[in-house]
C-alpha atoms as a PDB file:
ATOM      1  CA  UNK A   1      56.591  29.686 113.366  1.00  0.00           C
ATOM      2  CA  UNK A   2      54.251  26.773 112.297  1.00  0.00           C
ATOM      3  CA  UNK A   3      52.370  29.224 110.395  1.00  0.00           C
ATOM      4  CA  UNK A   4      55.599  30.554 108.136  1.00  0.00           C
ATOM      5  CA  UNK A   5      56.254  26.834 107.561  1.00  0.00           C
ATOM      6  CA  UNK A   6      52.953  25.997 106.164  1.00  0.00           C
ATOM      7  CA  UNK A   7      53.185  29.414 104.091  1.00  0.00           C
ATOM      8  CA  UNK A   8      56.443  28.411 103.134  1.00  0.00           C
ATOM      9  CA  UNK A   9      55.530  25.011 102.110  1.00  0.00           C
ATOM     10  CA  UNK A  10      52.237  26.032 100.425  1.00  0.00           C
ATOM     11  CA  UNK A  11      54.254  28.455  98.355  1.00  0.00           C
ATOM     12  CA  UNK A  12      56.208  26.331  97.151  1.00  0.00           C
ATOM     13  CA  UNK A  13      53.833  23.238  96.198  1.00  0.00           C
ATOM     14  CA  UNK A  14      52.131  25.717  94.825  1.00  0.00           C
ATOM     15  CA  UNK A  15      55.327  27.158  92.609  1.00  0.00           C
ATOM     16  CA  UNK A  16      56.259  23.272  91.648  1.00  0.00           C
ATOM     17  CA  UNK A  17      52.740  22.518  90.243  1.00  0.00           C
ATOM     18  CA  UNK A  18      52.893  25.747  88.630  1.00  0.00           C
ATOM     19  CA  UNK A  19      56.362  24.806  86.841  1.00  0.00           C
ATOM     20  CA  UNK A  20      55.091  21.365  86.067  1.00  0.00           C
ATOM     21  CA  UNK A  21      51.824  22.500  84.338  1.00  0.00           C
ATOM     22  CA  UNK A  22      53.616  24.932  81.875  1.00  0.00           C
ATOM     23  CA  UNK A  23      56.289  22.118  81.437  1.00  0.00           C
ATOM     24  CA  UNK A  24      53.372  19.762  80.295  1.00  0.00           C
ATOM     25  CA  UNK A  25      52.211  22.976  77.863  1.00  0.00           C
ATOM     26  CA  UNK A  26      55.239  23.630  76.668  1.00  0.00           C
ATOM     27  CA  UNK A  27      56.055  19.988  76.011  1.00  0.00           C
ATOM     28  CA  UNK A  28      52.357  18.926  74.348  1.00  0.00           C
ATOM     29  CA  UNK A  29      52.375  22.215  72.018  1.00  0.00           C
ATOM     30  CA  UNK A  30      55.914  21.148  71.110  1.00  0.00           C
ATOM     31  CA  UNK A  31      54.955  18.062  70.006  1.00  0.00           C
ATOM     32  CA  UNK A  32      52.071  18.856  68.476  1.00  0.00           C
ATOM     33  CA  UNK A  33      53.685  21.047  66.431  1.00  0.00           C
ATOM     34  CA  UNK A  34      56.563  17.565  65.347  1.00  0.00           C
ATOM     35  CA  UNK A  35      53.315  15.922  64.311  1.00  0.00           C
ATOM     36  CA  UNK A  36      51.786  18.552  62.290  1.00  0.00           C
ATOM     37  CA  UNK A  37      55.151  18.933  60.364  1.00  0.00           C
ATOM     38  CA  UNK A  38      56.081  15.188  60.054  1.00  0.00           C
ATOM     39  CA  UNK A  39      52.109  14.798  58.472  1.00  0.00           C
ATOM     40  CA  UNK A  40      53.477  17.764  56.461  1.00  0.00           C
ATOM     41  CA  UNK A  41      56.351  16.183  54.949  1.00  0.00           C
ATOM     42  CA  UNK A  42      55.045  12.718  53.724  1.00  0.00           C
ATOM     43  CA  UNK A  43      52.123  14.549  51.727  1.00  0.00           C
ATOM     44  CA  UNK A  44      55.386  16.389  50.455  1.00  0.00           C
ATOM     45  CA  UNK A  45      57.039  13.117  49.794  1.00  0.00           C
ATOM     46  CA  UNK A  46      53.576  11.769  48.248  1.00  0.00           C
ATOM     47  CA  UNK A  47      53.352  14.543  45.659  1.00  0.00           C
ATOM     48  CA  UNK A  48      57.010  14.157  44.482  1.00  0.00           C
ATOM     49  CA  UNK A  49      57.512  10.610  44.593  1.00  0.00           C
ATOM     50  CA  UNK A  50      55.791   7.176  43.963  1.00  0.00           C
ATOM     51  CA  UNK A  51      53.860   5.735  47.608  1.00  0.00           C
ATOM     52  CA  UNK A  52      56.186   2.777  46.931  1.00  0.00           C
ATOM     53  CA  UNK A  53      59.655   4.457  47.340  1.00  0.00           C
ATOM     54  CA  UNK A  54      58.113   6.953  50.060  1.00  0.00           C
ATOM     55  CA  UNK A  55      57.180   3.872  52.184  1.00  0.00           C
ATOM     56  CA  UNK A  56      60.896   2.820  51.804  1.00  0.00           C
ATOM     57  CA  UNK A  57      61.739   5.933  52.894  1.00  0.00           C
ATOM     58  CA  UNK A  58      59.786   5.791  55.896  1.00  0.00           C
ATOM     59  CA  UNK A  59      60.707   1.939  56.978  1.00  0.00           C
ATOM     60  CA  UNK A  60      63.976   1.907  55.896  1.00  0.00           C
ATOM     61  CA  UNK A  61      66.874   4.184  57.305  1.00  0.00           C
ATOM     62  CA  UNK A  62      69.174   3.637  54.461  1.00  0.00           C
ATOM     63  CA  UNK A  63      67.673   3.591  50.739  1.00  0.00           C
ATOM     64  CA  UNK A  64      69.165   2.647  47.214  1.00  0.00           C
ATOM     65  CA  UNK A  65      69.503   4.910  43.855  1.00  0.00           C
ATOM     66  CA  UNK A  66      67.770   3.150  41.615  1.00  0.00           C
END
């Protein structure tokens, strides 16, 4: 009885850390990825526009036509 409870317990420790580890993957590849592709999109915004109105861009939430 003792020894199904352990088993049981074991197993599922074992299951949880399991789950939590490919979570973590998941979750660090994920945002990996968000970095990569906001990088990506201010040398975008660097090759179409002047630095000075794509640091606005990035400071500011709301921006003005000129």
């Amino acid at each position: 009885m003792i020894t199904d409870i352990s088993r049981t317990l074991w197993t599922l420790n074992r299951d949880y850390i399991a789950s939590v580890l490919l979570f973590k993957r998941v979750f660090l590849k994920r945002r990996n990825k968000i970095g990569k592709e906001k990088e990506r999109s201010e040398d975008l915004l660097l090759n179409i526009l002047p630095y000075e109105v794509t640091k606005e861009i990035k400071e500011e939430d709301n921006t003005k036509p000129s």
